[in-house]
N, C-alpha and C. Protein backbone atom coordinates (compact mmCIF):
# COMPACT_ATOMS: atom_id res chain seq x y z
N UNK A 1 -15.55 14.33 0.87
CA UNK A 1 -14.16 14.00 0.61
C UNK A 1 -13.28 14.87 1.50
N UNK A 2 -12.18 14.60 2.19
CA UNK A 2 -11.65 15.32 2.83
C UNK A 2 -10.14 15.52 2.18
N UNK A 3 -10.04 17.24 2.28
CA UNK A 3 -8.90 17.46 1.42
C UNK A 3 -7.80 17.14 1.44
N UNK A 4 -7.14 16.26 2.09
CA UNK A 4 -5.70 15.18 2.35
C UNK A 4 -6.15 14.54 0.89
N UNK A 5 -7.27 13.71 0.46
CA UNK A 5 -7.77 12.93 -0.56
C UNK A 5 -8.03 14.11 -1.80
N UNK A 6 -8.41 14.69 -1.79
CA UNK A 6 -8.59 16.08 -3.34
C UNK A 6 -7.36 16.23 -3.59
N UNK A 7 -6.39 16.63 -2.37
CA UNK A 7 -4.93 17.13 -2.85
C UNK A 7 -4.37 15.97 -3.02
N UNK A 8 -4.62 14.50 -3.13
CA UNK A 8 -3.80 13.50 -4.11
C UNK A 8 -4.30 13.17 -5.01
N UNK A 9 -5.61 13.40 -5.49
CA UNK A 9 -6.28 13.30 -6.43
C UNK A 9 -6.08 14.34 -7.47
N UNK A 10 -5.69 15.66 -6.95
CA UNK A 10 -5.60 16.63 -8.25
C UNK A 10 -3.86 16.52 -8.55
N UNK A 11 -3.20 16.02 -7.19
CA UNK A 11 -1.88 15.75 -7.48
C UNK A 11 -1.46 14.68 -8.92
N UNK A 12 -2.45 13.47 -8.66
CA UNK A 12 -2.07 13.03 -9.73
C UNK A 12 -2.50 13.32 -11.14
N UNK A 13 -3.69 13.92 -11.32
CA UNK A 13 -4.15 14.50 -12.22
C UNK A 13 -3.14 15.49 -13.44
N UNK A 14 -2.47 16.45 -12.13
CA UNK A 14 -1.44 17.35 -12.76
C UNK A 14 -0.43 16.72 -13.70
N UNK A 15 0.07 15.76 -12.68
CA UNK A 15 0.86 14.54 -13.24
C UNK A 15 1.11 13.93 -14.47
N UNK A 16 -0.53 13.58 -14.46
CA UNK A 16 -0.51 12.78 -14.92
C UNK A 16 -0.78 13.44 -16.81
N UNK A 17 -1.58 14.65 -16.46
CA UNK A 17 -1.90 15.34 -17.84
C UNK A 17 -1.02 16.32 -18.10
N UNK A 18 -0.47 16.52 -17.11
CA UNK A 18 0.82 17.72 -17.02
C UNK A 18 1.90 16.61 -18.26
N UNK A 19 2.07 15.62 -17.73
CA UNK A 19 3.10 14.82 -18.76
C UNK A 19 2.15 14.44 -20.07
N UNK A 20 1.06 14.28 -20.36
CA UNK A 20 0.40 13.68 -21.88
C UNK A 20 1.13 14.89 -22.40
N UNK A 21 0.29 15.86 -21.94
CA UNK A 21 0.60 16.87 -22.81
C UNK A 21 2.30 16.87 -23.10
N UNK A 22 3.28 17.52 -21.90
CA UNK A 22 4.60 17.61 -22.83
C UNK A 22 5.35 16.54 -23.66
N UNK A 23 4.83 15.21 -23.31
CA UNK A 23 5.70 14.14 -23.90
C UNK A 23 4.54 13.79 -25.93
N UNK A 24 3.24 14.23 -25.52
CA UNK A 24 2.92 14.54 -27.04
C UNK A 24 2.63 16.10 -27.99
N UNK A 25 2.88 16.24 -27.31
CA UNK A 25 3.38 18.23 -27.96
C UNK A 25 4.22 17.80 -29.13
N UNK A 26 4.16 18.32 -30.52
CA UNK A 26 5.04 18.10 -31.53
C UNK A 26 6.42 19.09 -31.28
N UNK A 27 6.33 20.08 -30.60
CA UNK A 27 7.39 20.97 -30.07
C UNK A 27 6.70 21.25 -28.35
N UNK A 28 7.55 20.45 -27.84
CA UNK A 28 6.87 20.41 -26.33
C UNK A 28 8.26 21.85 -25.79
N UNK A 29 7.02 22.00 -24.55
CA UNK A 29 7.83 23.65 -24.42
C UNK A 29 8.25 23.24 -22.74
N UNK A 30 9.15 23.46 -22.35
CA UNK A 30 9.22 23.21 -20.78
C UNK A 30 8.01 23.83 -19.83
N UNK A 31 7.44 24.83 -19.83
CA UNK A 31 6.33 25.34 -19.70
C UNK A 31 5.22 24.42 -19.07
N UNK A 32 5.14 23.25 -20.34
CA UNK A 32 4.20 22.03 -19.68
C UNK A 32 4.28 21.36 -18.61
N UNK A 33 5.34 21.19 -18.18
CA UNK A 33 5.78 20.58 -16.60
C UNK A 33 5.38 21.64 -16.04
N UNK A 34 5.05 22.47 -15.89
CA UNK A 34 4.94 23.30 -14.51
C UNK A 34 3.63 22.43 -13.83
N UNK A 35 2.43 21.95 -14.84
CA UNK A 35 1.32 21.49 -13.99
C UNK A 35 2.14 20.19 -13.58
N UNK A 36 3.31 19.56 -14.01
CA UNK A 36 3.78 18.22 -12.98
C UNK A 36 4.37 18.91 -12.03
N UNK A 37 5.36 19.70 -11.75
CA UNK A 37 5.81 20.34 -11.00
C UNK A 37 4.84 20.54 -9.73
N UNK A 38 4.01 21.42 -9.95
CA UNK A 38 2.72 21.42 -8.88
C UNK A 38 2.55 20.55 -7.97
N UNK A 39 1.93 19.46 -9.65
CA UNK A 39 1.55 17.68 -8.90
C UNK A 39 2.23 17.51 -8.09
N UNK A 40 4.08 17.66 -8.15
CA UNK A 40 4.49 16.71 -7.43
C UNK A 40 4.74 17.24 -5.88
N UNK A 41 4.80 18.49 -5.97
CA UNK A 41 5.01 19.35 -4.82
C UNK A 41 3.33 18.82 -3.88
N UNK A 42 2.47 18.66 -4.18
CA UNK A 42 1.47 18.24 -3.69
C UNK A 42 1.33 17.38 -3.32
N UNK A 43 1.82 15.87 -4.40
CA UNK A 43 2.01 14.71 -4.11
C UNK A 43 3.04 14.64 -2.84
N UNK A 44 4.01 15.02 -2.52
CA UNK A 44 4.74 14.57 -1.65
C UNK A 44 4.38 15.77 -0.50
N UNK A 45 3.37 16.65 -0.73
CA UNK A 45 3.20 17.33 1.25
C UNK A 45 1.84 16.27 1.42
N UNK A 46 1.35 15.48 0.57
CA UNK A 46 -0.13 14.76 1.13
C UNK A 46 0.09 13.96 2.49
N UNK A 47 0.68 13.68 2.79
CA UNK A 47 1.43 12.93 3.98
C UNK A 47 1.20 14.11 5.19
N UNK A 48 1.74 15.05 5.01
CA UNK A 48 1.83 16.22 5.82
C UNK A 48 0.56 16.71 6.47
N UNK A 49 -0.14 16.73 4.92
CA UNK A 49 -0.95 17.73 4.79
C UNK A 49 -2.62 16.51 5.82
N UNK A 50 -1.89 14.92 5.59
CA UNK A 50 -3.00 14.21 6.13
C UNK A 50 -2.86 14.33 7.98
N UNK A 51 -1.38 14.91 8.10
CA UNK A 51 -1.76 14.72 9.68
C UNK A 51 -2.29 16.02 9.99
N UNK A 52 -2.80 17.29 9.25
CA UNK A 52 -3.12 18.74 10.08
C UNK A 52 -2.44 19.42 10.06
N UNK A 53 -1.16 19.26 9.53
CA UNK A 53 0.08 20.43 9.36
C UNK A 53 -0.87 21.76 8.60
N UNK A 54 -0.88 22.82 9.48
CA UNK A 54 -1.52 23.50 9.32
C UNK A 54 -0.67 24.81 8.18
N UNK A 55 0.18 25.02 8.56
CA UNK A 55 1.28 25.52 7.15
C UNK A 55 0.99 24.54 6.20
N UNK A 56 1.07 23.22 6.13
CA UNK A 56 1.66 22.84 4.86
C UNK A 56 0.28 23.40 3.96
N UNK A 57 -1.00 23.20 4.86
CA UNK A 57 -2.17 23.27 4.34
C UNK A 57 -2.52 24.61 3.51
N UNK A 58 -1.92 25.20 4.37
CA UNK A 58 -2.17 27.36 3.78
C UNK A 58 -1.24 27.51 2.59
N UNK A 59 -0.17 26.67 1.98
CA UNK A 59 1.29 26.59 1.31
C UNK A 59 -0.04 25.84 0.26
N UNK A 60 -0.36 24.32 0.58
CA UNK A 60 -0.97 23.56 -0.63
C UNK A 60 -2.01 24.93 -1.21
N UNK A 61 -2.79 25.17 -0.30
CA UNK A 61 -3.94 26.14 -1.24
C UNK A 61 -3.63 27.63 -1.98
N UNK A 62 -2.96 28.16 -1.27
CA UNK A 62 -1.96 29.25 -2.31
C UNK A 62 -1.28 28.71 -3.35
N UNK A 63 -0.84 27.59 -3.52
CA UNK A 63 -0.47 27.01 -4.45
C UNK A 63 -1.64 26.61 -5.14
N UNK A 64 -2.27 25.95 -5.23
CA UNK A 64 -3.39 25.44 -5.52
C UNK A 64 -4.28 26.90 -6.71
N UNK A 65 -4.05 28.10 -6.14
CA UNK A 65 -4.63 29.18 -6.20
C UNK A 65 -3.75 29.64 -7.54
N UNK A 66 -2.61 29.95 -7.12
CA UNK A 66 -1.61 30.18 -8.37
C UNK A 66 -1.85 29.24 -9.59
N UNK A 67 -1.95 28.01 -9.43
CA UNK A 67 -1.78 27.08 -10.21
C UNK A 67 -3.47 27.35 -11.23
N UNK A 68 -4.32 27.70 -10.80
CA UNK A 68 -5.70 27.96 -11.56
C UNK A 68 -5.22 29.16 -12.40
N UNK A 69 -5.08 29.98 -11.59
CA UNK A 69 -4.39 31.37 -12.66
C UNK A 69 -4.19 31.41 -13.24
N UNK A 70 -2.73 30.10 -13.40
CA UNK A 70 -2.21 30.15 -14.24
C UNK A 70 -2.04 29.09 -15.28
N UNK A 71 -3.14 28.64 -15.41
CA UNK A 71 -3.82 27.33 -16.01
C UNK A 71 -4.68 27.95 -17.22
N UNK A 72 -5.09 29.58 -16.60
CA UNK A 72 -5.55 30.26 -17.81
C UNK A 72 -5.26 30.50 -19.29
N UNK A 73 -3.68 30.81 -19.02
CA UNK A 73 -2.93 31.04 -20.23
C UNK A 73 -2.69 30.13 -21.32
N UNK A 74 -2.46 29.18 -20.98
CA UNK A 74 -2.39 27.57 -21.82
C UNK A 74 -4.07 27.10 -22.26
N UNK A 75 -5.02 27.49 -21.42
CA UNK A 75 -6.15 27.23 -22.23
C UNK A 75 -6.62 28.23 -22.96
N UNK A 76 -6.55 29.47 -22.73
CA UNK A 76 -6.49 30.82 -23.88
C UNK A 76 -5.73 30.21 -25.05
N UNK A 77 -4.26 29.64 -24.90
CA UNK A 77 -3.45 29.40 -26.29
C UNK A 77 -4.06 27.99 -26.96
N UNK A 78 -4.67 26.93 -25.87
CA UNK A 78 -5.29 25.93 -26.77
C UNK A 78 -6.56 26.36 -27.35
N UNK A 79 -7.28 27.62 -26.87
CA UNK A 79 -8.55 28.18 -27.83
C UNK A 79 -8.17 28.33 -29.03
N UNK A 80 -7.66 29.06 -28.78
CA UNK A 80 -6.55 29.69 -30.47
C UNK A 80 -6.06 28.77 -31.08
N UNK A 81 -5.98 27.70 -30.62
CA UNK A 81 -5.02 26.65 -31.54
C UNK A 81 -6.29 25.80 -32.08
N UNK A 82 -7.42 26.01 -31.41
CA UNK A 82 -8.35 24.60 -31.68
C UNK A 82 -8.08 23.38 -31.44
N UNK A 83 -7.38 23.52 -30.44
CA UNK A 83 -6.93 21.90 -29.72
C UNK A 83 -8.40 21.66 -29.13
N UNK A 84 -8.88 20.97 -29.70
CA UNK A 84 -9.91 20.04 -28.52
C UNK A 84 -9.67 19.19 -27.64
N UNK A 85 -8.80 18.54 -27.89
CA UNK A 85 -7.50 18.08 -26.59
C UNK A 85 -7.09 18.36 -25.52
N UNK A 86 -6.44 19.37 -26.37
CA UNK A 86 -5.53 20.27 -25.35
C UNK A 86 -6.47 21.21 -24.57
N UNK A 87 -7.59 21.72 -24.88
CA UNK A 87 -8.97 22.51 -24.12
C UNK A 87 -9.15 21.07 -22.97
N UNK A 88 -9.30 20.23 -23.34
CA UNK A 88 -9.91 19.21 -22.56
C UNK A 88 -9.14 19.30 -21.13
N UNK A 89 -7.59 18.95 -21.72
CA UNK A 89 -6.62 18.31 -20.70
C UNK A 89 -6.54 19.86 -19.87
N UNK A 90 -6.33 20.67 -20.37
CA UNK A 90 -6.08 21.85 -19.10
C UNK A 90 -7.38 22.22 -18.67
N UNK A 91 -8.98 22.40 -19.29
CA UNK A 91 -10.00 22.84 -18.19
C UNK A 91 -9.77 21.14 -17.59
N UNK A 92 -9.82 20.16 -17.48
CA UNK A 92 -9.57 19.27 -16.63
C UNK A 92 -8.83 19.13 -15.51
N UNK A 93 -7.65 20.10 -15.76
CA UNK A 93 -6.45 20.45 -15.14
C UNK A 93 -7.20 21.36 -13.74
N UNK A 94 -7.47 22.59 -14.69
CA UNK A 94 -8.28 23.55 -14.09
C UNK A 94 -9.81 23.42 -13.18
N UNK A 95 -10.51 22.27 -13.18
CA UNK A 95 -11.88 22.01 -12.97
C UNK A 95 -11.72 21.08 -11.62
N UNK A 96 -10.30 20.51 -11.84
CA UNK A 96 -10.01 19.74 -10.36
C UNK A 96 -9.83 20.25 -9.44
N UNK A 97 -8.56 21.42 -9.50
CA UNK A 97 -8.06 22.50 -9.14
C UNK A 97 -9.13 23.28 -8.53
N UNK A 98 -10.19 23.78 -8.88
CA UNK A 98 -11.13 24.57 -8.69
C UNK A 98 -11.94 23.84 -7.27
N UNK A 99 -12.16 22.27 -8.00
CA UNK A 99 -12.42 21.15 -6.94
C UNK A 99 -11.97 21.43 -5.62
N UNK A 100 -10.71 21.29 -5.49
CA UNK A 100 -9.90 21.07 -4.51
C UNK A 100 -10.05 22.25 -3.66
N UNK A 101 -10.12 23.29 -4.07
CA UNK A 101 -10.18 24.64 -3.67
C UNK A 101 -11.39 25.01 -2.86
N UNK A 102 -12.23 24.46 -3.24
CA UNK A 102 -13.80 24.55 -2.57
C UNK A 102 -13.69 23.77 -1.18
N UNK A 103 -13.33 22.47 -1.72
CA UNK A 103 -13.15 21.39 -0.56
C UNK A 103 -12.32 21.91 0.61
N UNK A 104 -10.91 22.70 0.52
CA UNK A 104 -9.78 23.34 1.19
C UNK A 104 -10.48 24.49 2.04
N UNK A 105 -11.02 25.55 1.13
CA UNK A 105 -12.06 26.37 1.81
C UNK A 105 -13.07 26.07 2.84
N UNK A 106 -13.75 25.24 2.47
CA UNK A 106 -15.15 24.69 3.20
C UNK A 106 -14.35 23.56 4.50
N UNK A 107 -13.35 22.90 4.07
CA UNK A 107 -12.53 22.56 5.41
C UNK A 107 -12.50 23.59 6.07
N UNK A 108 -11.53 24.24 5.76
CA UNK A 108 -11.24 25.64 6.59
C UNK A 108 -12.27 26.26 7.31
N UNK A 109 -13.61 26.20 6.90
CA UNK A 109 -14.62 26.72 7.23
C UNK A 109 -15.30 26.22 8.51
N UNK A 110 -15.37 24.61 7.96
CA UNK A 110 -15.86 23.99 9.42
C UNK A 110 -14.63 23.80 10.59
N UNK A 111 -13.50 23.96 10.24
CA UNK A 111 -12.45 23.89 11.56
C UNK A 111 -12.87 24.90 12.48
N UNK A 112 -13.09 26.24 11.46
CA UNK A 112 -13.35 27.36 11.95
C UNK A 112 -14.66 27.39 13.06
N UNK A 113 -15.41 26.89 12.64
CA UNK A 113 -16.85 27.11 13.25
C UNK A 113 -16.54 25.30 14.32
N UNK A 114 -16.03 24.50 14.64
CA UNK A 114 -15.85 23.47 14.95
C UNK A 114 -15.05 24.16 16.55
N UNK A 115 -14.70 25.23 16.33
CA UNK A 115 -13.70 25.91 17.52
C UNK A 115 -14.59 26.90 18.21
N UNK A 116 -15.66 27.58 17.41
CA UNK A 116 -15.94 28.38 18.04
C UNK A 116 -16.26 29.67 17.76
């Protein structure tokens, strides 16, 4: 898979579970958009990021990086809560993320060795 395709794939993911969650939260916290927030910042450099823009690429994966981090905290608070749900939707969140990250790396890797 080449990571132009992971980073619209975890884009919509964010999206897409980033919103279950805040729009069914019985007290939804703004907090929950941050994984749409992400999404969408992702969703709209995929364009960028498909012609080789080599910034946008180092920007998506530091982001990408932050966004696991901090994907921690919300599944620490759905442990505690016993959301089986909510465990689901953020390591899901988190497991793509992780995805994408490997794929971004291991790009990076063969550009690297592809040069020389």
């Amino acid at each position: 898979m080449k990571p132009f395709q992971i980073n619209l794939i975890n884009a919509i993911v964010l999206i897409a579970l980033g919103l279950w969650a805040y729009l069914t939260a019985d007290k939804a916290s703004p907090t929950a958009l941050i994984p749409v927030g992400f999404g969408a910042i992702f969703l709209f450099a995929t364009p960028l990021f498909k012609k080789g823009n080599k910034v946008v690429a180092h920007i998506i994966v530091l982001l990408t990086l932050l966004l696991i981090i901090a994907l921690f905290m919300p599944l620490r608070s759905r442990i505690n809560a016993e959301d089986t749900l909510g465990i689901a939707r953020v390591a899901t969140m988190i497991g793509f993320s992780i995805v994408a990250m490997i794929i971004y790396i291991k790009s990076f890797a063969d550009a690297r060795r592809a040069r020389g």
